[in-house]
C-alpha atoms as a PDB file:
ATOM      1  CA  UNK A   1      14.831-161.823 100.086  1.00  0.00           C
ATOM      2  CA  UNK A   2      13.838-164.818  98.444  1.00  0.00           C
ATOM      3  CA  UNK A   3      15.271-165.573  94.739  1.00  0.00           C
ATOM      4  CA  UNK A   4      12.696-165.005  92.005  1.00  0.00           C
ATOM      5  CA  UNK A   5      12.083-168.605  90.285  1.00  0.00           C
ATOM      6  CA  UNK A   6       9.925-167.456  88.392  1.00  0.00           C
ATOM      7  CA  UNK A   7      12.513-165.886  85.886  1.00  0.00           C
ATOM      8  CA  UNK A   8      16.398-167.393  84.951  1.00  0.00           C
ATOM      9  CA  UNK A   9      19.139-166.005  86.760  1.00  0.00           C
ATOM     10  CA  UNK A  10      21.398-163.630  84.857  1.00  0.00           C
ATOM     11  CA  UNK A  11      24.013-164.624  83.579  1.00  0.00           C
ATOM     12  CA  UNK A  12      22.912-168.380  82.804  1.00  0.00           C
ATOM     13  CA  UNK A  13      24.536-170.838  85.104  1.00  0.00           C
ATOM     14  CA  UNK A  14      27.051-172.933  83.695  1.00  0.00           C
ATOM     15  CA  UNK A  15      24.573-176.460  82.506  1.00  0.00           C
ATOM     16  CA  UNK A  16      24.457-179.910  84.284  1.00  0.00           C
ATOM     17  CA  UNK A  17      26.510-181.971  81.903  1.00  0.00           C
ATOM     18  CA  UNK A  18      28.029-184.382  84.206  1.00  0.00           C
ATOM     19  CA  UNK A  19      27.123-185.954  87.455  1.00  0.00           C
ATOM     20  CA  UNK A  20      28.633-188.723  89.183  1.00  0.00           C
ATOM     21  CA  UNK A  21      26.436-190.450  92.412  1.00  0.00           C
ATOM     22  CA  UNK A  22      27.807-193.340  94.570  1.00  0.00           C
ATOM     23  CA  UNK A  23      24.755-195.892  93.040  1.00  0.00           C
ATOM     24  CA  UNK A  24      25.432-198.741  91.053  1.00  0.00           C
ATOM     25  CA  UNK A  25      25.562-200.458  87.442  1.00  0.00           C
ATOM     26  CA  UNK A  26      25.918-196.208  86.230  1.00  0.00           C
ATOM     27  CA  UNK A  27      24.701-196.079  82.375  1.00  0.00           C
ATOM     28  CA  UNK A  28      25.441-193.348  80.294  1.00  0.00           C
ATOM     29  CA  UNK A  29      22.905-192.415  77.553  1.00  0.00           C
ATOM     30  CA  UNK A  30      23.102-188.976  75.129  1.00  0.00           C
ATOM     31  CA  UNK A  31      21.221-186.994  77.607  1.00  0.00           C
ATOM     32  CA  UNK A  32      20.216-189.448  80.894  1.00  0.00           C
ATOM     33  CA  UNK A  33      23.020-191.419  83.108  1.00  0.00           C
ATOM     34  CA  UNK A  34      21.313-193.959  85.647  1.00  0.00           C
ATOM     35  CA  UNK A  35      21.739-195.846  87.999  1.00  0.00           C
ATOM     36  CA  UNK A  36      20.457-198.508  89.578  1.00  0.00           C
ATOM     37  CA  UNK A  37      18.621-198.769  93.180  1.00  0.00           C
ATOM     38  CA  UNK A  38      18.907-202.017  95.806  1.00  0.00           C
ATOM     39  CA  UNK A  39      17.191-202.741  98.683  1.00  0.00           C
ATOM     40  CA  UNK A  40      13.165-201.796  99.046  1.00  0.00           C
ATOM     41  CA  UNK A  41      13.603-199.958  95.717  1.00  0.00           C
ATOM     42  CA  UNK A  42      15.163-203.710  93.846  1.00  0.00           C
ATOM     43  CA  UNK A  43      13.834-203.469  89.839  1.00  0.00           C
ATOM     44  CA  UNK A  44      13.939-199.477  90.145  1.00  0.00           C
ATOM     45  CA  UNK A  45      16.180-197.257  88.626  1.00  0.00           C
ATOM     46  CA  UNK A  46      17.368-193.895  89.011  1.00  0.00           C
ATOM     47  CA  UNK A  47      17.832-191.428  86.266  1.00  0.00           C
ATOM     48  CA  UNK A  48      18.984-188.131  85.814  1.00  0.00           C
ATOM     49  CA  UNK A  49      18.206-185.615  83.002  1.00  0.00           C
ATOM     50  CA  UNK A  50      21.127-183.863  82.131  1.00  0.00           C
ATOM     51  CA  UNK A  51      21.134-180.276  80.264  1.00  0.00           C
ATOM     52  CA  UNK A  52      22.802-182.048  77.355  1.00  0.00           C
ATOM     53  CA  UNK A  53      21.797-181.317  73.582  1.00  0.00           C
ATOM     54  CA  UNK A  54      22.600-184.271  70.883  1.00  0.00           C
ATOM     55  CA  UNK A  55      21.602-183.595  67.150  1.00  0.00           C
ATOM     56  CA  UNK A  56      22.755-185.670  64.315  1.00  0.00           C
ATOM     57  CA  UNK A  57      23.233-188.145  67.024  1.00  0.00           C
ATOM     58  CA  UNK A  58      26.036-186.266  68.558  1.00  0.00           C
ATOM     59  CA  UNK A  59      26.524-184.411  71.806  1.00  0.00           C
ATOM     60  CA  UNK A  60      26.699-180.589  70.730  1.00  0.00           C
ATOM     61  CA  UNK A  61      26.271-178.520  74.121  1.00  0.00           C
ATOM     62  CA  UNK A  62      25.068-178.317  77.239  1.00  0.00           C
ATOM     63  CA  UNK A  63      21.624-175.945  77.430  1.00  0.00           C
ATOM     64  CA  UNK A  64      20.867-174.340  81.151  1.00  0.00           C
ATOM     65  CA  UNK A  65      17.584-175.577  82.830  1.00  0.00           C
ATOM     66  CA  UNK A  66      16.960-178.059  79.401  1.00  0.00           C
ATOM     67  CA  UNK A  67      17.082-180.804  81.375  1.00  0.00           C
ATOM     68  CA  UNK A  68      14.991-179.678  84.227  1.00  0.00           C
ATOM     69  CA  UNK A  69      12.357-179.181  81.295  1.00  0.00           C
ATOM     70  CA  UNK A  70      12.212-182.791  80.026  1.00  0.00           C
ATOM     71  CA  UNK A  71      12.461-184.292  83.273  1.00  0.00           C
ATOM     72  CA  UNK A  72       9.354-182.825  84.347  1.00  0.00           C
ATOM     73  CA  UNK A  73       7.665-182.421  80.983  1.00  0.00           C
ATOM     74  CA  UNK A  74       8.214-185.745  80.941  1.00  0.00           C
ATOM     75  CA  UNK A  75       6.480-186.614  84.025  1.00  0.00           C
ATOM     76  CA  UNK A  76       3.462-184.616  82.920  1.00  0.00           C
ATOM     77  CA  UNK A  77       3.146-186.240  79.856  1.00  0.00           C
ATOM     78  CA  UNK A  78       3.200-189.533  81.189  1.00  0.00           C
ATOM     79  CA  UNK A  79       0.236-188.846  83.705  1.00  0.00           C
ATOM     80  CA  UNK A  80      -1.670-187.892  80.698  1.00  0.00           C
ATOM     81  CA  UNK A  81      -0.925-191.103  78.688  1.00  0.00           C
ATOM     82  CA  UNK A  82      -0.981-193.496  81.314  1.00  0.00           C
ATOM     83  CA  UNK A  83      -4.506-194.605  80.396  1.00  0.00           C
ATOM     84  CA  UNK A  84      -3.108-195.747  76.862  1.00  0.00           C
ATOM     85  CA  UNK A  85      -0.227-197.230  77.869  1.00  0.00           C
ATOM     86  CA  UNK A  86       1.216-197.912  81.105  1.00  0.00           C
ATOM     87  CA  UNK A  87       5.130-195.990  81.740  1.00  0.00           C
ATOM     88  CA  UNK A  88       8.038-196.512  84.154  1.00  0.00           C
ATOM     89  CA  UNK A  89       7.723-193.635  86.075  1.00  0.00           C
ATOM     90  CA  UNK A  90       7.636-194.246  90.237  1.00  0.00           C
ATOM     91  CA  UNK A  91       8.471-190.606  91.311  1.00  0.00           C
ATOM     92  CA  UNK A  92      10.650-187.817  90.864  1.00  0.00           C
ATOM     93  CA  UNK A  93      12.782-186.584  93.804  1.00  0.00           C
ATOM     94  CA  UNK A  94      14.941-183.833  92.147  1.00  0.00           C
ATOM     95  CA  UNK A  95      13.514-181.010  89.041  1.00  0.00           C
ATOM     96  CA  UNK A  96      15.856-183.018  87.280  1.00  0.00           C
ATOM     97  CA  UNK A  97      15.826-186.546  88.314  1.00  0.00           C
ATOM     98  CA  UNK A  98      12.994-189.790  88.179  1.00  0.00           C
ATOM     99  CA  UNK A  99      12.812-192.948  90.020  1.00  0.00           C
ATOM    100  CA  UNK A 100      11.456-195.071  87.134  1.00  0.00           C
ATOM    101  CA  UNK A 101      10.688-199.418  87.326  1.00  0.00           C
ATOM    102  CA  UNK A 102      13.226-201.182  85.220  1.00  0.00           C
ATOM    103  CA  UNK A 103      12.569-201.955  81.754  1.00  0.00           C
ATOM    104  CA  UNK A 104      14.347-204.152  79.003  1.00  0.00           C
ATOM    105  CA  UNK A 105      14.254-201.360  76.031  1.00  0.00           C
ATOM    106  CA  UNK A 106      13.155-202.271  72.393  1.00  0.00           C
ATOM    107  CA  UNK A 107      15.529-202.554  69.606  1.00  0.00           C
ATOM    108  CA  UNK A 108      13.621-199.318  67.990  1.00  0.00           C
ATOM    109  CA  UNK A 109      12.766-195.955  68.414  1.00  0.00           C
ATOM    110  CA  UNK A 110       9.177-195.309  67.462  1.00  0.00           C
ATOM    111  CA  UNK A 111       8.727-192.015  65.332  1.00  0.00           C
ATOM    112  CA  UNK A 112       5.578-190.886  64.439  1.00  0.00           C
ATOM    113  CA  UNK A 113       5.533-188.313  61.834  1.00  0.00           C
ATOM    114  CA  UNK A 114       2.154-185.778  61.222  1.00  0.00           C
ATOM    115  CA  UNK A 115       3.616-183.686  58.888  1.00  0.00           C
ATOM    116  CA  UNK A 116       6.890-183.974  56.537  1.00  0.00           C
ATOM    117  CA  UNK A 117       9.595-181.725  57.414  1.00  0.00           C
ATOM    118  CA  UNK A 118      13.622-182.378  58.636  1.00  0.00           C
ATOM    119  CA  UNK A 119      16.414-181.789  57.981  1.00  0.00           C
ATOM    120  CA  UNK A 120      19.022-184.796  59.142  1.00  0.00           C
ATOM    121  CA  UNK A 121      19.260-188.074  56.768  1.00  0.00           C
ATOM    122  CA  UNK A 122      16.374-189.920  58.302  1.00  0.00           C
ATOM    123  CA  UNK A 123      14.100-186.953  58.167  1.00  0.00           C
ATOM    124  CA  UNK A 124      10.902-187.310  55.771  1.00  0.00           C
ATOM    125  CA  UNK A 125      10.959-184.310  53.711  1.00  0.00           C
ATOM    126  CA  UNK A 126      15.330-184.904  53.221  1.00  0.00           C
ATOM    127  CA  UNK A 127      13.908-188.528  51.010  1.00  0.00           C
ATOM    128  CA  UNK A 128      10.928-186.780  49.646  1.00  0.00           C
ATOM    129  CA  UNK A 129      13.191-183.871  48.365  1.00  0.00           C
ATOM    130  CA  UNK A 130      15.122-186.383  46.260  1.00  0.00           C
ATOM    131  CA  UNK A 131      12.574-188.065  44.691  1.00  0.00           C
ATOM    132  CA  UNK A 132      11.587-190.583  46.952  1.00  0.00           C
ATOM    133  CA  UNK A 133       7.709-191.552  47.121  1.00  0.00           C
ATOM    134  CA  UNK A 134       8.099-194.667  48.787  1.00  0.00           C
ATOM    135  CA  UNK A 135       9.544-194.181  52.224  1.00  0.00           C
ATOM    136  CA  UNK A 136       9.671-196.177  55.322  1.00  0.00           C
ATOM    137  CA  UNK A 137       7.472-198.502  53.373  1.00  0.00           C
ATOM    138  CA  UNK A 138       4.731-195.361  53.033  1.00  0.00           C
ATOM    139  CA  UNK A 139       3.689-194.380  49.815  1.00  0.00           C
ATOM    140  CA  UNK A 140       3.589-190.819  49.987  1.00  0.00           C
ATOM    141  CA  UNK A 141       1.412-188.677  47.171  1.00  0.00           C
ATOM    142  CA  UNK A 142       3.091-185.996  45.069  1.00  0.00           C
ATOM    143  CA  UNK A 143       2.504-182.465  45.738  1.00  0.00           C
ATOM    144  CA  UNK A 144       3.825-182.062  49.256  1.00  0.00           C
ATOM    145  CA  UNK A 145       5.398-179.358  50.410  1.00  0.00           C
ATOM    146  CA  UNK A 146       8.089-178.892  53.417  1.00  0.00           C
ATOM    147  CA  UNK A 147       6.262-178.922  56.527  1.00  0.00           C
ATOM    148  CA  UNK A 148       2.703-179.997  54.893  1.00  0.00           C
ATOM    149  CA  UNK A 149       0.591-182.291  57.084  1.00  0.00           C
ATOM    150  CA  UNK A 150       0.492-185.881  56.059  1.00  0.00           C
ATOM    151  CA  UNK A 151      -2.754-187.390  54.614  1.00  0.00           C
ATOM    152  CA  UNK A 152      -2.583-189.197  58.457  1.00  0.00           C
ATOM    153  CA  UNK A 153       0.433-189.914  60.897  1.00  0.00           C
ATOM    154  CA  UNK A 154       2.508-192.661  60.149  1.00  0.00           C
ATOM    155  CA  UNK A 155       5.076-194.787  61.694  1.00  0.00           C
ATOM    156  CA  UNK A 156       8.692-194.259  60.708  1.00  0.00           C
ATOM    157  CA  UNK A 157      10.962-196.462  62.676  1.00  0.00           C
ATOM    158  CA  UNK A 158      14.973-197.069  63.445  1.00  0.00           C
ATOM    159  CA  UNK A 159      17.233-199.173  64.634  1.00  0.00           C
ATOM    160  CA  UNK A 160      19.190-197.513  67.537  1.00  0.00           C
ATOM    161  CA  UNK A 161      22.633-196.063  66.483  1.00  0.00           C
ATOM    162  CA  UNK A 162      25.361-197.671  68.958  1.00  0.00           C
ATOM    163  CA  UNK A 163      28.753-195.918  69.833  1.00  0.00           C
ATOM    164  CA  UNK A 164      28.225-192.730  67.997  1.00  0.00           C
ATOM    165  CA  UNK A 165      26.471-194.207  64.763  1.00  0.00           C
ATOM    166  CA  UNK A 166      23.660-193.128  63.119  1.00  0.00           C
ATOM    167  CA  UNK A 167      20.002-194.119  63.657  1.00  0.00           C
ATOM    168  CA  UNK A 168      19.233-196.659  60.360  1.00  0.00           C
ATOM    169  CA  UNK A 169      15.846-196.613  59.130  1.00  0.00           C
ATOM    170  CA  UNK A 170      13.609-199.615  58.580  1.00  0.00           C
ATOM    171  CA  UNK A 171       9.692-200.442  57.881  1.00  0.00           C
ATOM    172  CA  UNK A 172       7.123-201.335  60.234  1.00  0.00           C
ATOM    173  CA  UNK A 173       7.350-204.784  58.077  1.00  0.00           C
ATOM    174  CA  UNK A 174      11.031-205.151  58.502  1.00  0.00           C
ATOM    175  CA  UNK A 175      10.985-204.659  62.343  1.00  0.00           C
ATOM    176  CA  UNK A 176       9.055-208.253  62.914  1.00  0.00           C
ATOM    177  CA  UNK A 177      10.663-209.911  59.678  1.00  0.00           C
ATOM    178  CA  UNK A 178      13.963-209.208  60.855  1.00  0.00           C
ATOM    179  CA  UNK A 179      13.281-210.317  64.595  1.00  0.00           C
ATOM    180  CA  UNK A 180      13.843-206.814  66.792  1.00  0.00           C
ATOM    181  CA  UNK A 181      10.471-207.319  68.504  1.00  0.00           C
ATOM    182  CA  UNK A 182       8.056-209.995  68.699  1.00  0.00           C
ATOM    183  CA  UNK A 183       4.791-209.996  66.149  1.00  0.00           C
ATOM    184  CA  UNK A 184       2.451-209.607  68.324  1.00  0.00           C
ATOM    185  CA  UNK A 185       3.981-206.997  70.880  1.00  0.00           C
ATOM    186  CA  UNK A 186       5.140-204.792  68.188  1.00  0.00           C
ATOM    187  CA  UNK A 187       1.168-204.531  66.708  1.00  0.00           C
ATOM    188  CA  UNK A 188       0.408-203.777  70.748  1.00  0.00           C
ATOM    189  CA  UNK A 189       3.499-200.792  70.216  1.00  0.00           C
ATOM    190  CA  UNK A 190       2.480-199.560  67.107  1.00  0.00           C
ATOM    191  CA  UNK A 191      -1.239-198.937  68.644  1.00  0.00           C
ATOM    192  CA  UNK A 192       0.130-197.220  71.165  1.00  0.00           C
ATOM    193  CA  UNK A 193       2.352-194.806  69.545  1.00  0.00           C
ATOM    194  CA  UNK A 194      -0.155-193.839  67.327  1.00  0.00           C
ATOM    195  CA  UNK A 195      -2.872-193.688  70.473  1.00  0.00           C
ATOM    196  CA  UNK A 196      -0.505-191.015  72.597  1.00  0.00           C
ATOM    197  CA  UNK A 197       0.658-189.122  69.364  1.00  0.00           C
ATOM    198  CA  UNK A 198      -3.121-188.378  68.783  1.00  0.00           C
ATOM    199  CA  UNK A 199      -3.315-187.179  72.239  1.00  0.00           C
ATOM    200  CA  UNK A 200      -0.216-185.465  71.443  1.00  0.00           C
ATOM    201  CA  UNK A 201      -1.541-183.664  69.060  1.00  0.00           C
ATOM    202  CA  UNK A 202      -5.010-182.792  70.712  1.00  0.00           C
ATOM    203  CA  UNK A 203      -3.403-181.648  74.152  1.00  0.00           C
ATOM    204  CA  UNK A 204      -1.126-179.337  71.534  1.00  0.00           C
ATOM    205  CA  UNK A 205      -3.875-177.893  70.031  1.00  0.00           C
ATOM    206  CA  UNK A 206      -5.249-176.617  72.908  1.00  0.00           C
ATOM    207  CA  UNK A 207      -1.985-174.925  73.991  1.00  0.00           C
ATOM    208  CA  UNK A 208      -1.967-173.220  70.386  1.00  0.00           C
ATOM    209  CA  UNK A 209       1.027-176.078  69.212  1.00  0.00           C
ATOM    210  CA  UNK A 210       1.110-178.572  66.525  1.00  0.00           C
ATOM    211  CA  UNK A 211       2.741-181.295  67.267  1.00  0.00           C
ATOM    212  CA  UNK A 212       4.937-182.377  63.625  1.00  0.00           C
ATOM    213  CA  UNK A 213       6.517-185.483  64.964  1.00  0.00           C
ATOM    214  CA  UNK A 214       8.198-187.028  68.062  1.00  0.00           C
ATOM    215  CA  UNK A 215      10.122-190.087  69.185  1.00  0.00           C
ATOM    216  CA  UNK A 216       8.878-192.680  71.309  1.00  0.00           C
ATOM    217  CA  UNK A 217      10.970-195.552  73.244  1.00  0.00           C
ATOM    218  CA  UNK A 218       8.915-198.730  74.737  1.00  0.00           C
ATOM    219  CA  UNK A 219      10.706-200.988  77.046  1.00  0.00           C
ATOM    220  CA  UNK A 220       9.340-204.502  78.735  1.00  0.00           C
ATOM    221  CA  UNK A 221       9.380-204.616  82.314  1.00  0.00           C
ATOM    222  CA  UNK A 222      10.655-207.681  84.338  1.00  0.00           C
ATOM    223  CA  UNK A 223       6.815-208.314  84.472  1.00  0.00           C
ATOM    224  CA  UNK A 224       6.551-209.188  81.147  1.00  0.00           C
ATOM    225  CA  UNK A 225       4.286-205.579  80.903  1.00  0.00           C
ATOM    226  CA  UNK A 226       4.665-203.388  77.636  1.00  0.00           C
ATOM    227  CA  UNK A 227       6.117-199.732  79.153  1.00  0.00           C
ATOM    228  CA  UNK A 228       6.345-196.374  77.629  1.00  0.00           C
ATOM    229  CA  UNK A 229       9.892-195.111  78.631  1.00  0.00           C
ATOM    230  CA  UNK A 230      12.771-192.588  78.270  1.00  0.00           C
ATOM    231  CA  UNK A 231      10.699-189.179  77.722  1.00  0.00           C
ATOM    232  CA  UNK A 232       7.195-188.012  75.687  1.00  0.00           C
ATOM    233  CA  UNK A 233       6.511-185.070  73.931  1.00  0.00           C
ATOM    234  CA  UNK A 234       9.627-183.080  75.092  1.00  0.00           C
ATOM    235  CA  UNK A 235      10.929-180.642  72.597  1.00  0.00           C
ATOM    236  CA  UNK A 236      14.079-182.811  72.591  1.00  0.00           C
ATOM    237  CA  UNK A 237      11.815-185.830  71.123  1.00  0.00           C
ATOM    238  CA  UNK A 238       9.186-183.853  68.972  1.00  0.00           C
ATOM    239  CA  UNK A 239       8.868-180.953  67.050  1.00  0.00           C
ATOM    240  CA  UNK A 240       6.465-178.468  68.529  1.00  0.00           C
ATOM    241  CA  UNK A 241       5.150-175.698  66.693  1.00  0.00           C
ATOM    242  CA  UNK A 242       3.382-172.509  67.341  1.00  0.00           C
ATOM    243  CA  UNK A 243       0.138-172.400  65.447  1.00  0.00           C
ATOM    244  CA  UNK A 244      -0.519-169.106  65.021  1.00  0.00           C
ATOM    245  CA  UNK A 245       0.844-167.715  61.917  1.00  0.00           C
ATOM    246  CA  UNK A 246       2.099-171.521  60.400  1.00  0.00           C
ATOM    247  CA  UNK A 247      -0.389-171.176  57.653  1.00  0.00           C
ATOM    248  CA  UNK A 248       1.040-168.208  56.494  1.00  0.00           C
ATOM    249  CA  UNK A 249       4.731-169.147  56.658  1.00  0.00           C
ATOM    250  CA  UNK A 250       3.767-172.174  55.405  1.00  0.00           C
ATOM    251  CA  UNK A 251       2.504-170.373  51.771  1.00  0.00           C
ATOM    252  CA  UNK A 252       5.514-168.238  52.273  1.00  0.00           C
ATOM    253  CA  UNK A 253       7.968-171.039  52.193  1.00  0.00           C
ATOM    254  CA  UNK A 254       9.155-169.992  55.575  1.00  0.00           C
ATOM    255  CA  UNK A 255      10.064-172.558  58.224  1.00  0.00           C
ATOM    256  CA  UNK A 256       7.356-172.763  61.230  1.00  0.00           C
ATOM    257  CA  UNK A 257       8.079-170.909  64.277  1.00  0.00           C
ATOM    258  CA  UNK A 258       9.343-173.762  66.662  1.00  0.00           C
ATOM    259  CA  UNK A 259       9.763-174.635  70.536  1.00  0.00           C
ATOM    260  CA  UNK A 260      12.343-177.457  69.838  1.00  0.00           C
ATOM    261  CA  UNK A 261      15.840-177.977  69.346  1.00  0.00           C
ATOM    262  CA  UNK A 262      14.914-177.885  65.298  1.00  0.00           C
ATOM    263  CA  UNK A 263      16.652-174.240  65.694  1.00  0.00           C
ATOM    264  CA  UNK A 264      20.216-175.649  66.499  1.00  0.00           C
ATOM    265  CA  UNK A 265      19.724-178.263  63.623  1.00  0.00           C
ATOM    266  CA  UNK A 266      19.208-175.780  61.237  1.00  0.00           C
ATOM    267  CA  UNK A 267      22.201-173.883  62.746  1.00  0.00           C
ATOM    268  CA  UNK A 268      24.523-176.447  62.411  1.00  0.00           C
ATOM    269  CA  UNK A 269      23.021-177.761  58.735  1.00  0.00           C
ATOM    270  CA  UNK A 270      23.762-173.662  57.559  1.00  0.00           C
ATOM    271  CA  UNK A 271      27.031-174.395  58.357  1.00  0.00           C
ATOM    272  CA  UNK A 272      27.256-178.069  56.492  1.00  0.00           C
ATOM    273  CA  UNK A 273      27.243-179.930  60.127  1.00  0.00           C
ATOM    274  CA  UNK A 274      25.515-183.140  59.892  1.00  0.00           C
ATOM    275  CA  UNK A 275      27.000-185.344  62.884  1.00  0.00           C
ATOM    276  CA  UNK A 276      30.838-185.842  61.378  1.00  0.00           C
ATOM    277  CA  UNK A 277      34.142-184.140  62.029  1.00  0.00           C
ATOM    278  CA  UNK A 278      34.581-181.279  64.599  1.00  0.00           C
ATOM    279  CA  UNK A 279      31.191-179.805  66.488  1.00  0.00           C
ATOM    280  CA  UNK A 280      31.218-175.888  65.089  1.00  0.00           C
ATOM    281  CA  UNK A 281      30.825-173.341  67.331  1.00  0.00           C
ATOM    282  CA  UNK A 282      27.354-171.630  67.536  1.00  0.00           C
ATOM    283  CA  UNK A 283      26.724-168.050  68.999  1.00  0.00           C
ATOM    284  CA  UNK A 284      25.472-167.857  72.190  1.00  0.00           C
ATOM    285  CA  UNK A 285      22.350-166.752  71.648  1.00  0.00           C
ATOM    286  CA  UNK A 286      21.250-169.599  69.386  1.00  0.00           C
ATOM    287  CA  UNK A 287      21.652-171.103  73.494  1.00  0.00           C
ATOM    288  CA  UNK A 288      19.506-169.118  75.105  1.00  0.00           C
ATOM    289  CA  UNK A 289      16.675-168.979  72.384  1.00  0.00           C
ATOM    290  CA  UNK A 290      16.734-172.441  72.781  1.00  0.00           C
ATOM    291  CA  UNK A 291      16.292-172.651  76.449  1.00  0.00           C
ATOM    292  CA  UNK A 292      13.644-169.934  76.077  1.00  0.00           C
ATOM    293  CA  UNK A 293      11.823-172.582  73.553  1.00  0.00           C
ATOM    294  CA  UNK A 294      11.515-175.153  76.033  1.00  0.00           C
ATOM    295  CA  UNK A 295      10.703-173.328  78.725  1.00  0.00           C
ATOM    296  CA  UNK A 296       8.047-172.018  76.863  1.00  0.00           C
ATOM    297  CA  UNK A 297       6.670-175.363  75.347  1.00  0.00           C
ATOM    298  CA  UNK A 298       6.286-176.498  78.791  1.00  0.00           C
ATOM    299  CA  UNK A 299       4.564-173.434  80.056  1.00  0.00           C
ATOM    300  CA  UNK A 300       2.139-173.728  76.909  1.00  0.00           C
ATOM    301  CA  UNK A 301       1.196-177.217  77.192  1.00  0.00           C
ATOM    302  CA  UNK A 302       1.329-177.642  81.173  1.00  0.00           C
ATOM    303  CA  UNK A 303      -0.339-174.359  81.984  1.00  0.00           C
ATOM    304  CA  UNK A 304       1.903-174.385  84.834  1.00  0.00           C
ATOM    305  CA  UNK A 305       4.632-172.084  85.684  1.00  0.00           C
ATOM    306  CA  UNK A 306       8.026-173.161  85.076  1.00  0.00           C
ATOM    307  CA  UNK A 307      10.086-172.574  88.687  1.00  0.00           C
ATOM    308  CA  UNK A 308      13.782-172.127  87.909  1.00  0.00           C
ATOM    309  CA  UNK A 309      15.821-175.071  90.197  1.00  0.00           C
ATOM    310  CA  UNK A 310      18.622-173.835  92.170  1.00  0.00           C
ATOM    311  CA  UNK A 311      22.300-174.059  90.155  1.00  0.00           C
ATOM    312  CA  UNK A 312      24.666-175.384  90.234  1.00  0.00           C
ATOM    313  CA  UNK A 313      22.704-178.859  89.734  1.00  0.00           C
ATOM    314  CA  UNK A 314      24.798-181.344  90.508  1.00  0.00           C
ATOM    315  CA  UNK A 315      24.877-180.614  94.743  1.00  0.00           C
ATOM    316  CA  UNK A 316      21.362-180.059  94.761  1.00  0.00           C
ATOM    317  CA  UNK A 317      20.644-183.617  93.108  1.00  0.00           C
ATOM    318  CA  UNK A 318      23.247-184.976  95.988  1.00  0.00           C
ATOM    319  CA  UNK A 319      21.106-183.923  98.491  1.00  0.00           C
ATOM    320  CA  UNK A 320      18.082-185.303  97.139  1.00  0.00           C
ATOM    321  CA  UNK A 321      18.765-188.606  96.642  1.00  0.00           C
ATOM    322  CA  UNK A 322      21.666-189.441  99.651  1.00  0.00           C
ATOM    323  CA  UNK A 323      18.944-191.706 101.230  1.00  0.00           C
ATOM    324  CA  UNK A 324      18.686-193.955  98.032  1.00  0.00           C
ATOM    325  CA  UNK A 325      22.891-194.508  98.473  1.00  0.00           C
END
C-alpha cells in the first residue's frame, strides 16, 4: 500500500540539516547551501532549502518538512509576484530544491512592516516600547499598541549581519547616502517591496491571514535586471497571522495566533535567549507546533494540499539532481 502523503509520518523524521552534492563554488547561507551549475545551465544556480530554523540570527534547530514548505511556498509566491517584479526562479527539481538565474544580492534586506509587533532588537514595537517615536527614520504617532496596524506599511531596512552578527538597522535615506545601492535602483526596490507586500497582504486576506511583516532580498542579475530573490512570504520571512479572533486578543493584550516561527522567538525570549551564549533547549513540542504552522500557512494561502516528501531528504535530493553533476 501506498504511504499516505497527505499526513506526516509518525514519529517525525530526523530534519535535512546538511547536504553535501558534488557541484561547485558550494555557499552556505542560515537556511539555503548552493551551488553553482556549468554547462547549458552557465549563470544558474542550484539551491537547496534546508529544514534549518535561525532566530536572533542564529541557527537554533532543525524543523521536519520546514524546508520543503519554503521551497515551494516560495515558488508559489513568486508566480504570483512576477508581474511586479521579475525573480530568479528557473525550476524546481526536488520539494526541497530550485534552479534559480544568478544574481549579485543587495547590501540590504528589505522589511516591510504593517503592523508593530517583535520581539528581537530590530523589531518595531522593542524601540517603540522604550520610548522611541522616531524609528527607521518613521515618525510613528503615540498611542500604539503591540501588534496594532500601522497608519500604512513602511520600509524598515538592514544591513546584512556577516559571520554570526546581528542585522544593523538603517533608514531608507541612509541606504543611498551611505552607497549600499545605487539612487535610482533602490527607489525601483523600494516600489517593489511595497507593490508585493500589498499583494501580500490581499492574497492573505483571502486565506483568513494578515500578513504583519516580512523580509524581502533583491539581487541584480548578470543582465543588469532588478530580481526578487531568496524566498517571499514564507513564515520564516513574515509573520502570518490568523484573522479570526486577532481583534479580540488584540483588546485582550494577548499575542495573535501565528503560523510563523514568532512561537520559537517567544520561547527562547521567556527564557532570556536573544542570539548570545549557549542555544537553550526547547521541548519538543514547541517543534512540532511549529512545523504544523507552516504546513498550515501554506495550505491556507495555496489552497493546495501539502504532500509530505519522502525522508530521509538528503538521498532523495541525490537522485534528483545527478544529471546537473
Amino acid at each position: 500500500m501506498a504511504p499516505d502523503r497527505s499526513r506526516p509520518p509518525s514519529p517525525a523524521p530526523e530534519p535535512l540539516t546538511e547536504i553535501d552534492l558534488p557541484l561547485d563554488d558550494r555557499r552556505d547561507g542560515k537556511v539555503r547551501v548552493s551551488y553553482a551549475l556549468g554547462g547549458d545551465r552557465h549563470g544558474q544556480r542550484l539551491f537547496v532549502t534546508t529544514d534549518r530554523l535561525s532566530a536572533f540570527d542564529r541557527i537554533i534547530a532543525g524543523v521536519p518538512y520546514k524546508g520543503q514548505v519554503l521551497n515551494q511556498l516560495s515558488a508559489w509566491w513568486f508566480e504570483q509576484t512576477s508581474d511586479i517584479v521579475d525573480n530568479h526562479v528557473v525550476e524546481l527539481p526536488d520539494p526541497n530544491v530550485t534552479i534559480a538565474r544568478s544574481a549579485t544580492p543587495l547590501l540590504v534586506e528589505v522589511v516591510v512592516r504593517g503592523h508593530i509587533t517583535g520581539v528581537t532588537d530590530t523589531a518595531l514595537w522593542t524601540a517603540y516600547a522604550r520610548g522611541e517615536r522616531t524609528i527607521y527614520g518613521h515618525r510613528l504617532p503615540d498611542g500604539l499598541r503591540k501588534n496594532d496596524a500601522l497608519p500604512h506599511p513602511i520600509i524598515t531596512p538592514t544591513t546584512k549581519g556577516v559571520a554570526g552578527s546581528h542585522d544593523v538597522p538603517i533608514t531608507c535615506a541612509e541606504v543611498a547616502q551611505q552607497g549600499l545601492v545605487e539612487p535610482h535602483l533602490w527607489g525601483r526596490v523600494q516600489a517593489a517591496a511595497l507593490a508585493v507586500f500589498e499583494r501580500g497582504v490581499e492574497r492573505g486576506r483571502a486565506a483568513g491571514l494578515i500578513l504583519a511583516d516580512t523580509k524581502y532580498e533583491f539581487g541584480v542579475a548578470d543582465s543588469g535586471e532588478l530580481l526578487l530573490i531568496d524566498e517571499v512570504h514564507t513564515p520564516d520571512s513574515s509573520r502570518w497571522w490568523v484573522e479570526a479572533g486577532y481583534p479580540e486578543r488584540l483588546a485582550a493584550g494577548d499575542e495573535p495566533e501565528s503560523l510563523d516561527k514568532e512561537v520559537v522567538r517567544r520561547a527562547l525570549a521567556d527564557v532570556d535567549f536573544r542570539g548570545d551564549g549557549d542555544v537553550p533547549a526547547l521541548p519538543d513540542e514547541v517543534w512540532a507546533a511549529t512545523t504544523a504552522r507552516y504546513v498550515d500557512a501554506y495550505e491556507r494561502l495555496t489552497g493546495e494540499a501539502f504532500v509530505y516528501a519522502d525522508y530521509p531528504a538528503a538521498p532523495r535530493i541525490r537522485d534528483a539532481v545527478a544529471h546537473l553533476e
